[in-house]
PDB file of N, CA and C in Angstrom:
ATOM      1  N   UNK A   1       4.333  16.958  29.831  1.00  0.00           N
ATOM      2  CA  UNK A   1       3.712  15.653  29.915  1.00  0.00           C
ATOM      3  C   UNK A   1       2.791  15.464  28.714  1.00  0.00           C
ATOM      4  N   UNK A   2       3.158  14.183  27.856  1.00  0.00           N
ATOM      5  CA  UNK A   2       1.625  13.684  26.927  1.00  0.00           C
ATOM      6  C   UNK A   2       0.385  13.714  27.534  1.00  0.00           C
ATOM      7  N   UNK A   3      -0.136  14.097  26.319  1.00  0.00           N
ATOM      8  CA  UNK A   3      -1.744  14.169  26.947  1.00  0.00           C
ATOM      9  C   UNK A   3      -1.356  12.812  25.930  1.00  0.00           C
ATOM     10  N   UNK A   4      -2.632  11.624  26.758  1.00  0.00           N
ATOM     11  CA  UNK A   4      -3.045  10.857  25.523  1.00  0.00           C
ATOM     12  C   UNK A   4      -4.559  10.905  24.809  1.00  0.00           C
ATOM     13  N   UNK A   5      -4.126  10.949  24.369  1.00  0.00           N
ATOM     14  CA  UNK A   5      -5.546  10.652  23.320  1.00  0.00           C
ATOM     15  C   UNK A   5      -6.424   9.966  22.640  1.00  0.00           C
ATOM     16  N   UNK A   6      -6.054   8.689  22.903  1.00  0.00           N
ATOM     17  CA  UNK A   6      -6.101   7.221  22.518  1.00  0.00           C
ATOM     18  C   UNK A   6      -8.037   7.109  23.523  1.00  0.00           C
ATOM     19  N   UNK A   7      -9.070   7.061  22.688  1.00  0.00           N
ATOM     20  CA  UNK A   7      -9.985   7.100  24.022  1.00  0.00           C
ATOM     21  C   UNK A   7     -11.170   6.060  23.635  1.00  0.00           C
ATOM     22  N   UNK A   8     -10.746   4.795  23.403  1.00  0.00           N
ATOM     23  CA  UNK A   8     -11.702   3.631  22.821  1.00  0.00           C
ATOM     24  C   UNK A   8     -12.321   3.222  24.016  1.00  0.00           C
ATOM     25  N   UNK A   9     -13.711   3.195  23.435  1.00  0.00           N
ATOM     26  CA  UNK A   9     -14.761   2.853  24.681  1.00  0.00           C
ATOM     27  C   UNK A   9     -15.237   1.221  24.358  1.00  0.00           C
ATOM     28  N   UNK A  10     -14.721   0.755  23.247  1.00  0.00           N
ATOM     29  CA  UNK A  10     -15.975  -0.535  23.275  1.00  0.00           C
ATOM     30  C   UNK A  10     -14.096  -1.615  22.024  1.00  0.00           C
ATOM     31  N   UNK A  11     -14.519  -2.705  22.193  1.00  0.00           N
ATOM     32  CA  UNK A  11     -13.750  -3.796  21.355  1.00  0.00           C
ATOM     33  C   UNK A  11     -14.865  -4.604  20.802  1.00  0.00           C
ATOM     34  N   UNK A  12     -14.225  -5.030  19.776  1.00  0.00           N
ATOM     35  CA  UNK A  12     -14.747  -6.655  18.738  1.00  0.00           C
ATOM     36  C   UNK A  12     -13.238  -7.274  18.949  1.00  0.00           C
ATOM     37  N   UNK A  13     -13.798  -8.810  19.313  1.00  0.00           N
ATOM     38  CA  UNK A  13     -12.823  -9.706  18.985  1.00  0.00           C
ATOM     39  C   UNK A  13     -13.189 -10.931  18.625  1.00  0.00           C
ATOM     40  N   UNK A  14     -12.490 -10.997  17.502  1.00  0.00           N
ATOM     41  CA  UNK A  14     -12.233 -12.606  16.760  1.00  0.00           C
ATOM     42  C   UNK A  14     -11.601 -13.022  17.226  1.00  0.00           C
ATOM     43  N   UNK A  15     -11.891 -14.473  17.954  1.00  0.00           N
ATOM     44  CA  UNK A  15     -10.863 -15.534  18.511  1.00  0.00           C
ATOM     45  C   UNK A  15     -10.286 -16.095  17.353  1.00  0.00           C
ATOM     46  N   UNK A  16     -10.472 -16.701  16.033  1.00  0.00           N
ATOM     47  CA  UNK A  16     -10.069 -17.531  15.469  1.00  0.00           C
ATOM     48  C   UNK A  16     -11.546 -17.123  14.238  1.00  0.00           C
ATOM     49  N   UNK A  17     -10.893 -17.381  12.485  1.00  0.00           N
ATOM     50  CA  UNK A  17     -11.680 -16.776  11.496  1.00  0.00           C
ATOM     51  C   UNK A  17     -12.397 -18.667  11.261  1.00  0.00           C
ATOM     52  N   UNK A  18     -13.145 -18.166  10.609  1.00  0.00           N
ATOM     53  CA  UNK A  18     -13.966 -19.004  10.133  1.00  0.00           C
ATOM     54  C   UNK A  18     -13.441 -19.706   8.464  1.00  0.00           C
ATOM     55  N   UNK A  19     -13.334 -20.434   7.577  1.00  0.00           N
ATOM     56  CA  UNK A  19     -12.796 -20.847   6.376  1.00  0.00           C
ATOM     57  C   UNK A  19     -13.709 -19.839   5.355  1.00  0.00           C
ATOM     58  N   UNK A  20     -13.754 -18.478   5.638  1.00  0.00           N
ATOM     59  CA  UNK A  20     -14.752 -17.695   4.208  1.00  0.00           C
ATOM     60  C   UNK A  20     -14.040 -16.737   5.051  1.00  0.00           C
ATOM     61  N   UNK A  21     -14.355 -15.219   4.028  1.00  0.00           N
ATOM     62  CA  UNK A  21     -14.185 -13.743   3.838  1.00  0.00           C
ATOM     63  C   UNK A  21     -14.330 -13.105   5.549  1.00  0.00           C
ATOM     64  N   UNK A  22     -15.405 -13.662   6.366  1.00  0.00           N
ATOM     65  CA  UNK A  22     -15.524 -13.813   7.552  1.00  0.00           C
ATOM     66  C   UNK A  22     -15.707 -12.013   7.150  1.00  0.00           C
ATOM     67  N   UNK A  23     -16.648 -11.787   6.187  1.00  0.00           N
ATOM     68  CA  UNK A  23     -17.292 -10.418   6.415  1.00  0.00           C
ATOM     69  C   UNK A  23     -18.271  -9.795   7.546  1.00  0.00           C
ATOM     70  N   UNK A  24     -17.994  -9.134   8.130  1.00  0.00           N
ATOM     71  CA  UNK A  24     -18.491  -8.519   9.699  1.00  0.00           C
ATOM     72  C   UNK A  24     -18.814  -7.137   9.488  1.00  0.00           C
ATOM     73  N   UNK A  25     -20.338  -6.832  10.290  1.00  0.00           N
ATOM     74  CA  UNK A  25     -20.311  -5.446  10.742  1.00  0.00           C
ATOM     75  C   UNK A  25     -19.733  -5.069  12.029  1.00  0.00           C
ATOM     76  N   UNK A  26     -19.510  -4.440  12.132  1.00  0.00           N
ATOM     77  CA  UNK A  26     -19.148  -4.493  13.731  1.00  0.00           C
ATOM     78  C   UNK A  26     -20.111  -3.043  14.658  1.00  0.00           C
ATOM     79  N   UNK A  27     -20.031  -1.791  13.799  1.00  0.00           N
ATOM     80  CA  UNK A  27     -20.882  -1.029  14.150  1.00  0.00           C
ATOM     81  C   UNK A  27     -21.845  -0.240  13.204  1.00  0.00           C
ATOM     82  N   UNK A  28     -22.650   0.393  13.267  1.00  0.00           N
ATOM     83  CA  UNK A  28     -23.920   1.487  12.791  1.00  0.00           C
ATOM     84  C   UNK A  28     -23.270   2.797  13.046  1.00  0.00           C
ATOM     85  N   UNK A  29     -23.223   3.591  12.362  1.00  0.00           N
ATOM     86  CA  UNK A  29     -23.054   4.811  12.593  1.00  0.00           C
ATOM     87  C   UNK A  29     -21.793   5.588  12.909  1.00  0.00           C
ATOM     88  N   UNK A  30     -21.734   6.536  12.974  1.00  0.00           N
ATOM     89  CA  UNK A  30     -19.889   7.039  13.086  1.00  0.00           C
ATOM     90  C   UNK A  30     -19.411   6.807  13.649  1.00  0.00           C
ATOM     91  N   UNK A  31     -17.774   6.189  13.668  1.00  0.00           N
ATOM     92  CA  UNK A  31     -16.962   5.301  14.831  1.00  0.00           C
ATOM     93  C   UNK A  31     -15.851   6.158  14.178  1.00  0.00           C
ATOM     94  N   UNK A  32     -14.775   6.195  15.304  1.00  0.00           N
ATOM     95  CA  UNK A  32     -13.432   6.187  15.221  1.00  0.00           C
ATOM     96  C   UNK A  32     -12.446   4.727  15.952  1.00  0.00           C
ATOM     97  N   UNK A  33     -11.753   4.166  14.785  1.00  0.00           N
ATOM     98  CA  UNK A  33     -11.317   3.315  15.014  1.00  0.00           C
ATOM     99  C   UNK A  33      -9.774   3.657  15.474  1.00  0.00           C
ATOM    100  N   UNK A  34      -9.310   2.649  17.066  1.00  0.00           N
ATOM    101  CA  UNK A  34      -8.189   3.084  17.071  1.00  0.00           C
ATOM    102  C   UNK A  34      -7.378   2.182  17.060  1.00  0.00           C
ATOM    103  N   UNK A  35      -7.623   1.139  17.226  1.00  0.00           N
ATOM    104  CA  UNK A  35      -6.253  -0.250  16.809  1.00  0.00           C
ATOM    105  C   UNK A  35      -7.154  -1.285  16.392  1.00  0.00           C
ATOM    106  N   UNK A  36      -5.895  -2.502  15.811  1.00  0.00           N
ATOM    107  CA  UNK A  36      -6.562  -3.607  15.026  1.00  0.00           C
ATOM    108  C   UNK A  36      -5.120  -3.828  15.398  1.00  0.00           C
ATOM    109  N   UNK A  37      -5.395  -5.603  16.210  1.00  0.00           N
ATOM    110  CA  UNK A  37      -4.234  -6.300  16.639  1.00  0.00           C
ATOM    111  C   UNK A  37      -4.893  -7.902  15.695  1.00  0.00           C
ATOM    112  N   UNK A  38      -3.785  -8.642  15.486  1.00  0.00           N
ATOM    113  CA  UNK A  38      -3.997  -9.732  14.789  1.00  0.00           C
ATOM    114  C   UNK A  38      -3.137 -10.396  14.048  1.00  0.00           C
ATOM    115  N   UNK A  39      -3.212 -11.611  14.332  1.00  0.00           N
ATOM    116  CA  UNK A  39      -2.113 -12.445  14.083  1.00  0.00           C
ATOM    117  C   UNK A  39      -2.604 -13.628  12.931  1.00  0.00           C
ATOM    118  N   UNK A  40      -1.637 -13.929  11.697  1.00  0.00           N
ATOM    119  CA  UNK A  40      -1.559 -14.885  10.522  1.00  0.00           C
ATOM    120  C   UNK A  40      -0.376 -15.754  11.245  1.00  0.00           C
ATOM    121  N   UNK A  41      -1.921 -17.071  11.279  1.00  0.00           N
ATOM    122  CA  UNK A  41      -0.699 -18.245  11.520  1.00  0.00           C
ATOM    123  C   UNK A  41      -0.486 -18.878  10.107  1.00  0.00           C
ATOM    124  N   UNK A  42      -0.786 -18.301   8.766  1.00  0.00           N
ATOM    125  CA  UNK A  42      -0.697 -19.265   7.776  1.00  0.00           C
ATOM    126  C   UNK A  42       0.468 -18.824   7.346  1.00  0.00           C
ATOM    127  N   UNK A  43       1.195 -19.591   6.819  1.00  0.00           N
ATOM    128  CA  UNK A  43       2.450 -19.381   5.543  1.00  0.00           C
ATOM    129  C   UNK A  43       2.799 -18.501   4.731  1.00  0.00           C
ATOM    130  N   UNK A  44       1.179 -18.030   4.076  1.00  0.00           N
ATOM    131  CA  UNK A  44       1.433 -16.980   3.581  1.00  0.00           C
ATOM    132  C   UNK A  44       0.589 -15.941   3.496  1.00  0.00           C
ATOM    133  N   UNK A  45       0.603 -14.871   2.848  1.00  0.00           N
ATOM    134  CA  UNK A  45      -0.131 -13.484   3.136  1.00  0.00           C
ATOM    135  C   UNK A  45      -1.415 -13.183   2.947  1.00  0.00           C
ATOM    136  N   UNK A  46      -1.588 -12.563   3.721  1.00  0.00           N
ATOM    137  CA  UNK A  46      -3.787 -12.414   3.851  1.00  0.00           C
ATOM    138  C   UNK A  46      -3.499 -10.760   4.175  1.00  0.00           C
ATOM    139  N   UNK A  47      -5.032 -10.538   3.913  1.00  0.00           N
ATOM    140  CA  UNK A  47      -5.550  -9.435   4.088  1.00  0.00           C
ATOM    141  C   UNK A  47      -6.904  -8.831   5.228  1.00  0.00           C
ATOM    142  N   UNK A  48      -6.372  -8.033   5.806  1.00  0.00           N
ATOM    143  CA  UNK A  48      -7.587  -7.382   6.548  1.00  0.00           C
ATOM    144  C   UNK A  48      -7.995  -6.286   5.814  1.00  0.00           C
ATOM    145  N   UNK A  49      -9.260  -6.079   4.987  1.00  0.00           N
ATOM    146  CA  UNK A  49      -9.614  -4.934   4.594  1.00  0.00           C
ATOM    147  C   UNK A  49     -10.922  -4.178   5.170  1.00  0.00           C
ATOM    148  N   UNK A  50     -10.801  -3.110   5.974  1.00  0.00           N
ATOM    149  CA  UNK A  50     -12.096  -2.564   7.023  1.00  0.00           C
ATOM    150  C   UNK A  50     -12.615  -1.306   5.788  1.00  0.00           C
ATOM    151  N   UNK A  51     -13.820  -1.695   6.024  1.00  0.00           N
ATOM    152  CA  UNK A  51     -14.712  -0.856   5.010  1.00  0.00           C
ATOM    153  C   UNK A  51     -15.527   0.633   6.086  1.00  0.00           C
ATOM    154  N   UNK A  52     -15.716   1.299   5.608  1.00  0.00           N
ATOM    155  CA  UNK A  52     -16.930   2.433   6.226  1.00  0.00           C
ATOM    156  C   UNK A  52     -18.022   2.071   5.605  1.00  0.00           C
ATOM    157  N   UNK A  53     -19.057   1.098   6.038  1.00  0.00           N
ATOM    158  CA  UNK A  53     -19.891   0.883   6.284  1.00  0.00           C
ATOM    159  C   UNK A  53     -20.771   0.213   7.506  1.00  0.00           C
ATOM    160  N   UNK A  54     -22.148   0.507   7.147  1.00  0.00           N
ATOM    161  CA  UNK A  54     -23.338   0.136   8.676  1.00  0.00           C
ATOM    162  C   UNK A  54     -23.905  -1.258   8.251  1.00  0.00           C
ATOM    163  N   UNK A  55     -22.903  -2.057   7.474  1.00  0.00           N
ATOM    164  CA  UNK A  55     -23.492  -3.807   7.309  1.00  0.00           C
ATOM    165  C   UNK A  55     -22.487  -4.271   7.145  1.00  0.00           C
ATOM    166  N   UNK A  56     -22.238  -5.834   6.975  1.00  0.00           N
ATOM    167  CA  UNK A  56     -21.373  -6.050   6.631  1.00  0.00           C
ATOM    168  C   UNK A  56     -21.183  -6.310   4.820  1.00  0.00           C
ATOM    169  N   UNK A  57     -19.556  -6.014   4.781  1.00  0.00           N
ATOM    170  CA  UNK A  57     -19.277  -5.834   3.343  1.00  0.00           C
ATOM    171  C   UNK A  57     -19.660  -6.786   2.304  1.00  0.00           C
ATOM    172  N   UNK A  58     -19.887  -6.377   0.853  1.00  0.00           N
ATOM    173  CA  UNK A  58     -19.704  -7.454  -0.261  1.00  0.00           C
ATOM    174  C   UNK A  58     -18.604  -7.704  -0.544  1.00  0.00           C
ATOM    175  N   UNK A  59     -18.168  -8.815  -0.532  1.00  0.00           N
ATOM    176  CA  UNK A  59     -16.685  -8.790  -0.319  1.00  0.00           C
ATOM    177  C   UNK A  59     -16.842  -9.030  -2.128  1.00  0.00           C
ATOM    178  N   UNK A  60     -15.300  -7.960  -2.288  1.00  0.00           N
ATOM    179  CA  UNK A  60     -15.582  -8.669  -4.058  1.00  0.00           C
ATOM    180  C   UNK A  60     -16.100  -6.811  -5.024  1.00  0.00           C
ATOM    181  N   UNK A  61     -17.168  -6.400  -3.953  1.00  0.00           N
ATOM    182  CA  UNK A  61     -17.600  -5.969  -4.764  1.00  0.00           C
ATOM    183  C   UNK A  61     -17.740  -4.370  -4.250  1.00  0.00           C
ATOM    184  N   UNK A  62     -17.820  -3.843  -2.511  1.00  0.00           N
ATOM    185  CA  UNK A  62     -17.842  -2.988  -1.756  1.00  0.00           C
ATOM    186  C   UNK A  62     -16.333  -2.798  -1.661  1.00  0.00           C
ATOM    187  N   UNK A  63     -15.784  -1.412  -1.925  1.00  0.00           N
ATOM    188  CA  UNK A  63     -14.457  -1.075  -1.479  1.00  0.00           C
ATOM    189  C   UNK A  63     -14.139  -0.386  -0.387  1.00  0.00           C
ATOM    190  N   UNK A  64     -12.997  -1.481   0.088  1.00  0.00           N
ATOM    191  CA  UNK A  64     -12.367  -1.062   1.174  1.00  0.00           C
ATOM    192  C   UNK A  64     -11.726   0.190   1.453  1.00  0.00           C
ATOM    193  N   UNK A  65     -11.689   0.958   3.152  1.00  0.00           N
ATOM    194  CA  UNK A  65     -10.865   2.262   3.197  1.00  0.00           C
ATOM    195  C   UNK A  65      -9.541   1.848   3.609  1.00  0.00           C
ATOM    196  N   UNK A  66      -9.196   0.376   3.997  1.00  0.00           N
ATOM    197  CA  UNK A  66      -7.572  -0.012   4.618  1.00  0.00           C
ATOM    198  C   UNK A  66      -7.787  -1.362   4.142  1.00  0.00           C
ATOM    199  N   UNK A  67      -7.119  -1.749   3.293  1.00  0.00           N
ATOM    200  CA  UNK A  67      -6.080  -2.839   3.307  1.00  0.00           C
ATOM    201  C   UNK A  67      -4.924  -2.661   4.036  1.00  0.00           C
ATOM    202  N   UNK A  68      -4.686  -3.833   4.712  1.00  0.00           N
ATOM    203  CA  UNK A  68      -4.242  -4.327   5.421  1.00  0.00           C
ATOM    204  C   UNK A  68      -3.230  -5.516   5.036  1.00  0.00           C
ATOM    205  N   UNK A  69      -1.873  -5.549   4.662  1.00  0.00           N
ATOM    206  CA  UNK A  69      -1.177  -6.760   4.423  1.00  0.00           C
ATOM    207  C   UNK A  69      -1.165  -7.430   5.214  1.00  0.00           C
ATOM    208  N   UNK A  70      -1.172  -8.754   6.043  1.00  0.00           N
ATOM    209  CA  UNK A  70      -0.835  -9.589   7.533  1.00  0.00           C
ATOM    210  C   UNK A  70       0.323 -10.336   6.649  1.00  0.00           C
ATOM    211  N   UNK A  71       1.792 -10.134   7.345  1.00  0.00           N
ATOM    212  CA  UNK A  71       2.760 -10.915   7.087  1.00  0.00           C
ATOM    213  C   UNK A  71       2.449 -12.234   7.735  1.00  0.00           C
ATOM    214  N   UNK A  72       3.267 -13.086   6.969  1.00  0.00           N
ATOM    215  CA  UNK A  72       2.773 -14.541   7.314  1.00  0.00           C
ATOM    216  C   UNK A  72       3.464 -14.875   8.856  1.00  0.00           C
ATOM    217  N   UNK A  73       2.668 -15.652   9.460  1.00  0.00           N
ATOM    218  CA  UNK A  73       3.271 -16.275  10.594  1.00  0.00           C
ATOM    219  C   UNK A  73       3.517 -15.337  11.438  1.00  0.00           C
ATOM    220  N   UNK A  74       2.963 -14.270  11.722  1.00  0.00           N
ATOM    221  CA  UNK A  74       3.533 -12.869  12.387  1.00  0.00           C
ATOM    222  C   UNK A  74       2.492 -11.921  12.988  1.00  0.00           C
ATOM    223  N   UNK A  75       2.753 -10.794  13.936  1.00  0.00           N
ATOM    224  CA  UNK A  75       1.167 -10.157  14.663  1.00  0.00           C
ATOM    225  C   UNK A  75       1.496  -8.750  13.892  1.00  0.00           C
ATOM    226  N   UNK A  76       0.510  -8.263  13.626  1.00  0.00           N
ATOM    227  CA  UNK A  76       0.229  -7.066  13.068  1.00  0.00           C
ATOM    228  C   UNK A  76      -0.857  -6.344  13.979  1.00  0.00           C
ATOM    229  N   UNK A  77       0.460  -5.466  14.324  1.00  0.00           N
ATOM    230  CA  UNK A  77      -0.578  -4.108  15.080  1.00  0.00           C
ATOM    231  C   UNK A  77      -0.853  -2.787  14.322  1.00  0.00           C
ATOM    232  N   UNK A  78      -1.836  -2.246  14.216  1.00  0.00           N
ATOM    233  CA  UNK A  78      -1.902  -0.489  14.176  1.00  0.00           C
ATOM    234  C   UNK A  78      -2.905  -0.035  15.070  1.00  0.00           C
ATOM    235  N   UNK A  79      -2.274   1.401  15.128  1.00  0.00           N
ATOM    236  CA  UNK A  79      -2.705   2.396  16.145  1.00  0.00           C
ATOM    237  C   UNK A  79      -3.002   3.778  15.629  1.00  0.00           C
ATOM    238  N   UNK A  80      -4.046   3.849  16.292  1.00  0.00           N
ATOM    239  CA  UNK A  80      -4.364   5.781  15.735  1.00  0.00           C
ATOM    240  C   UNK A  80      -4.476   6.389  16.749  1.00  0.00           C
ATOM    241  N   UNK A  81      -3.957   7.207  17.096  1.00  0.00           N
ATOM    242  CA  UNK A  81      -3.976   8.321  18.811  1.00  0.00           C
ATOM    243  C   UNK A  81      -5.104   9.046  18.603  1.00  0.00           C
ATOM    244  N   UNK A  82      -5.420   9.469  17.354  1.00  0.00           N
ATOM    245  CA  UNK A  82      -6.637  10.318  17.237  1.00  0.00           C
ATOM    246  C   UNK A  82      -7.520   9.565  16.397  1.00  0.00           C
ATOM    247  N   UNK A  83      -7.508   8.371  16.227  1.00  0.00           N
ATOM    248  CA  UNK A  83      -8.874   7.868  15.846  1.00  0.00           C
ATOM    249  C   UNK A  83      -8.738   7.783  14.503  1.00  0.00           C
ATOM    250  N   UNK A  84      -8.844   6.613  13.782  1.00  0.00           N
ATOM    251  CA  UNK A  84      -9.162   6.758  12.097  1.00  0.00           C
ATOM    252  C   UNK A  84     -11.018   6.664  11.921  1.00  0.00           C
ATOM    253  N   UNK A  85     -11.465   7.826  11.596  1.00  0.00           N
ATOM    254  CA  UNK A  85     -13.167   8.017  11.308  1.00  0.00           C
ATOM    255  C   UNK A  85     -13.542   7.467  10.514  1.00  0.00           C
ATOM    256  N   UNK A  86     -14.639   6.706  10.640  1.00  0.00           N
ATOM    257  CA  UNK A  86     -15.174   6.261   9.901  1.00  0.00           C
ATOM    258  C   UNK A  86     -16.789   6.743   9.506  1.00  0.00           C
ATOM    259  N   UNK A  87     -17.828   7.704   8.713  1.00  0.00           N
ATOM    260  CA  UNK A  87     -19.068   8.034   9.108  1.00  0.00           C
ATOM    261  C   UNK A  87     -20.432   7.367   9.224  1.00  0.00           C
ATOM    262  N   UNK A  88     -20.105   6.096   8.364  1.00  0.00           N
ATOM    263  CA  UNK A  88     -20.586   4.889   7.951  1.00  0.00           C
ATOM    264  C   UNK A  88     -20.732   4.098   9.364  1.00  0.00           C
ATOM    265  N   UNK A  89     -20.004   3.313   9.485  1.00  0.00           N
ATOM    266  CA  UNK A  89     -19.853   2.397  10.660  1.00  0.00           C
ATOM    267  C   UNK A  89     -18.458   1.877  10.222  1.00  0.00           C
ATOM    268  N   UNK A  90     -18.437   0.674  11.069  1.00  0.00           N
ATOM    269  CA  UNK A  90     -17.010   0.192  10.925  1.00  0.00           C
ATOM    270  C   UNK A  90     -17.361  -1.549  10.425  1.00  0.00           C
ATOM    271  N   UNK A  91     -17.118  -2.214   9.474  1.00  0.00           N
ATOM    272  CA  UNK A  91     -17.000  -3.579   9.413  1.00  0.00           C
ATOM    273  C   UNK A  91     -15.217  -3.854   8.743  1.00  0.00           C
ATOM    274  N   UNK A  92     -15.316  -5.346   8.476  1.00  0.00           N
ATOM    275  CA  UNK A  92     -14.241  -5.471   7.828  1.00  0.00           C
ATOM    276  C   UNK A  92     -14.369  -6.940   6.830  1.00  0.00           C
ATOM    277  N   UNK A  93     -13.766  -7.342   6.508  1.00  0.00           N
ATOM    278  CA  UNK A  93     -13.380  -8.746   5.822  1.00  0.00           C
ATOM    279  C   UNK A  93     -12.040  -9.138   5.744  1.00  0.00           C
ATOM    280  N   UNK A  94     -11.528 -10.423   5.494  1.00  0.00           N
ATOM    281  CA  UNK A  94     -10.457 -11.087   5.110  1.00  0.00           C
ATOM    282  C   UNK A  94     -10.335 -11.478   4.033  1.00  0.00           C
ATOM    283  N   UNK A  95      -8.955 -11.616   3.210  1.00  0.00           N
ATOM    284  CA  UNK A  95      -9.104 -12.517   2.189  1.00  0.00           C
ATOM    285  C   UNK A  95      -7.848 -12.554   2.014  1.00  0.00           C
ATOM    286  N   UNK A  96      -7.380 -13.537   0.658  1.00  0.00           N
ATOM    287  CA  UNK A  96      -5.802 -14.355   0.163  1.00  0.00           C
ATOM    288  C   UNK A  96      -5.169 -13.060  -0.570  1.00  0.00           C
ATOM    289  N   UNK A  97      -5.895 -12.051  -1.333  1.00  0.00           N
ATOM    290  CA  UNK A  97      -5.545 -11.006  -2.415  1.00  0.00           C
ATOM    291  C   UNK A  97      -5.647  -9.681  -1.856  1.00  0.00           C
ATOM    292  N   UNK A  98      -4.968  -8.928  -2.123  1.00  0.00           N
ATOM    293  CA  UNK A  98      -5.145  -6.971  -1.578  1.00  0.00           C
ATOM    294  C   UNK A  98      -6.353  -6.968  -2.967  1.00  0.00           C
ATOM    295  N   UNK A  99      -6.394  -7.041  -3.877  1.00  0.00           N
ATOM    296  CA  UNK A  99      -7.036  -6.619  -4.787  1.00  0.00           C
ATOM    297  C   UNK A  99      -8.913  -6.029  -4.373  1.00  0.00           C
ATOM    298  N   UNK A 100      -9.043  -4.784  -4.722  1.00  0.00           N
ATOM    299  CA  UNK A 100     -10.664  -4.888  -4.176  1.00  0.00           C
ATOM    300  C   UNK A 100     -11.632  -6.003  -4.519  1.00  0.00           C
ATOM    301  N   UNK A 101     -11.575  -6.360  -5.955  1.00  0.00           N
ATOM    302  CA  UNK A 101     -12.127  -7.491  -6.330  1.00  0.00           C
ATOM    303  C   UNK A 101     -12.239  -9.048  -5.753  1.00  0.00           C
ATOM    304  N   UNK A 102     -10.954  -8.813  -4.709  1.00  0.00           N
ATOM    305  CA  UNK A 102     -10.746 -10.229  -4.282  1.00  0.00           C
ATOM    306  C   UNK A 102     -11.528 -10.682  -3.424  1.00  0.00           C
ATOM    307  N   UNK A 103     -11.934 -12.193  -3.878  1.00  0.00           N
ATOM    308  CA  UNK A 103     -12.857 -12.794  -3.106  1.00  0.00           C
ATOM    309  C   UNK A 103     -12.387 -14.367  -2.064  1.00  0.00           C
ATOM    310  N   UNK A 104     -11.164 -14.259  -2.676  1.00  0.00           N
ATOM    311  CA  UNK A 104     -10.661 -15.565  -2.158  1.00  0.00           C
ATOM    312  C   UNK A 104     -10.802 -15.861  -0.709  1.00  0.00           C
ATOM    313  N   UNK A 105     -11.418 -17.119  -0.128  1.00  0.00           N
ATOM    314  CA  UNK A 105     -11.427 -16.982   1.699  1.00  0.00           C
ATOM    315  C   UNK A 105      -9.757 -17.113   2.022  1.00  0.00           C
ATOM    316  N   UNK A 106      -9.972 -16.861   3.682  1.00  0.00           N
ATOM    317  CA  UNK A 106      -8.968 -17.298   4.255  1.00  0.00           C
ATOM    318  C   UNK A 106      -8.926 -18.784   4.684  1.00  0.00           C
ATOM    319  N   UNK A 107      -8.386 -19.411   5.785  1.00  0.00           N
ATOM    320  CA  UNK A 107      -8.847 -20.332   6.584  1.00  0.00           C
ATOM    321  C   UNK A 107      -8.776 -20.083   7.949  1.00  0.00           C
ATOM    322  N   UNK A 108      -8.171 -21.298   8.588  1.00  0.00           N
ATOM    323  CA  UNK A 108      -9.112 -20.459  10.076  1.00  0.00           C
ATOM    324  C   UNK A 108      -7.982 -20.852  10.886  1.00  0.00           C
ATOM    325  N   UNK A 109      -6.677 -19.923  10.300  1.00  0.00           N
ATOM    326  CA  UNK A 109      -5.689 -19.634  10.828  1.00  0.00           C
ATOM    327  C   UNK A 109      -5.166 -18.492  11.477  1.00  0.00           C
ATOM    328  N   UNK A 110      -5.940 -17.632  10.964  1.00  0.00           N
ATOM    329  CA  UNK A 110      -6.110 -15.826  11.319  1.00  0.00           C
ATOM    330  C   UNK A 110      -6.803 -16.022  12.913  1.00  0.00           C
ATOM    331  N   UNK A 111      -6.139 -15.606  13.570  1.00  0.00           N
ATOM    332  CA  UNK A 111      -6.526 -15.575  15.134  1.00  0.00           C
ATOM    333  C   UNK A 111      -5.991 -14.127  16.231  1.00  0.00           C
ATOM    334  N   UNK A 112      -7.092 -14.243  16.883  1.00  0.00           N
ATOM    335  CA  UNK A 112      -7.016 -12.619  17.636  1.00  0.00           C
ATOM    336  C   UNK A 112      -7.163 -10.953  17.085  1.00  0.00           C
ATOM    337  N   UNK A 113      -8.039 -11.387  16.286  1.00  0.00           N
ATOM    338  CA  UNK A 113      -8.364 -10.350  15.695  1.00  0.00           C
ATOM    339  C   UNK A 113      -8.931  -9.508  16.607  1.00  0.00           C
ATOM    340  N   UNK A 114      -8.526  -8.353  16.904  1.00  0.00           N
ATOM    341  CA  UNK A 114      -9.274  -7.393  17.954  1.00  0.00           C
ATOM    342  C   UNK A 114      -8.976  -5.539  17.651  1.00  0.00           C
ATOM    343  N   UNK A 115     -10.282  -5.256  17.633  1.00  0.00           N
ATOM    344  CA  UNK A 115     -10.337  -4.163  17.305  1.00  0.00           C
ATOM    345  C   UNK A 115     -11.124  -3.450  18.503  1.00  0.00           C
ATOM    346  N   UNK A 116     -10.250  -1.831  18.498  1.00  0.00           N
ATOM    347  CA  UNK A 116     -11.034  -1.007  19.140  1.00  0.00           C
ATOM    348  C   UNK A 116     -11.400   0.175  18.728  1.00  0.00           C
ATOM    349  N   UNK A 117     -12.235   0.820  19.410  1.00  0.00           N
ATOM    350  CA  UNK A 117     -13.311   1.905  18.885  1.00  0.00           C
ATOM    351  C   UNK A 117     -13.953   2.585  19.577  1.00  0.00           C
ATOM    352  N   UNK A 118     -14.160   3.625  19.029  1.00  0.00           N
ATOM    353  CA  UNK A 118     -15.572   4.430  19.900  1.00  0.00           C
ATOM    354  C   UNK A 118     -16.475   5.060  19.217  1.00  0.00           C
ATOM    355  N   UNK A 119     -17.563   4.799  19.341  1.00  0.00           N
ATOM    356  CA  UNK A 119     -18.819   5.217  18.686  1.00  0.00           C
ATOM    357  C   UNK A 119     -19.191   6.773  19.152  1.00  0.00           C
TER     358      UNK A 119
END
């Protein structure tokens, strides 16, 4: 029999992004992150990039530990059974470019953003 291992105690969820980077902390201190569900209703491709840090990011200028492609019009799940660590905390941002530099917003088509975790 699987053991599972999957053992998230707490969620953040975005109903729907705001028209900017919609940069977020979400926690302080060491987290293991274990999914990020979320759906692009726009046309075309955006980015979720989650940083290890205890504020939220400079977008532009703080580099990300996951980029994240979101295919257009489509839900994007990932999963970690054992947790992706973070020692920092956990935030994230959005944007139009993978590039670290990128600052471009989204709009406020990105919906259900939900992440889980355990501190």
């Amino acid at each position: 029999m699987a053991t599972l291992l999957y053992k998230a105690n707490a969620s953040h969820i975005l109903p729907t992004t705001a028209a900017s980077t919609n940069a977020t902390s979400v926690t302080t201190g060491a987290t293991e992150l274990f999914s990020i569900s979320i759906y692009n209703a726009n046309a075309a491709l955006r980015y979720l990039k989650i940083y290890n840090k205890a504020s939220a990011p400079t977008v532009g200028t703080d580099v990300p530990v996951i980029v994240i492609p979101l295919k257009n019009a489509d839900y994007t799940v990932l999963t970690w059974a054992k947790g992706f660590y973070l020692s920092a905390g956990l935030a994230y941002a959005l944007t139009t470019g993978a590039a670290t530099s990128d600052t471009n917003v989204v709009g406020t088509d990105i919906t259900g953003l939900t992440l889980t975790y355990s501190t």
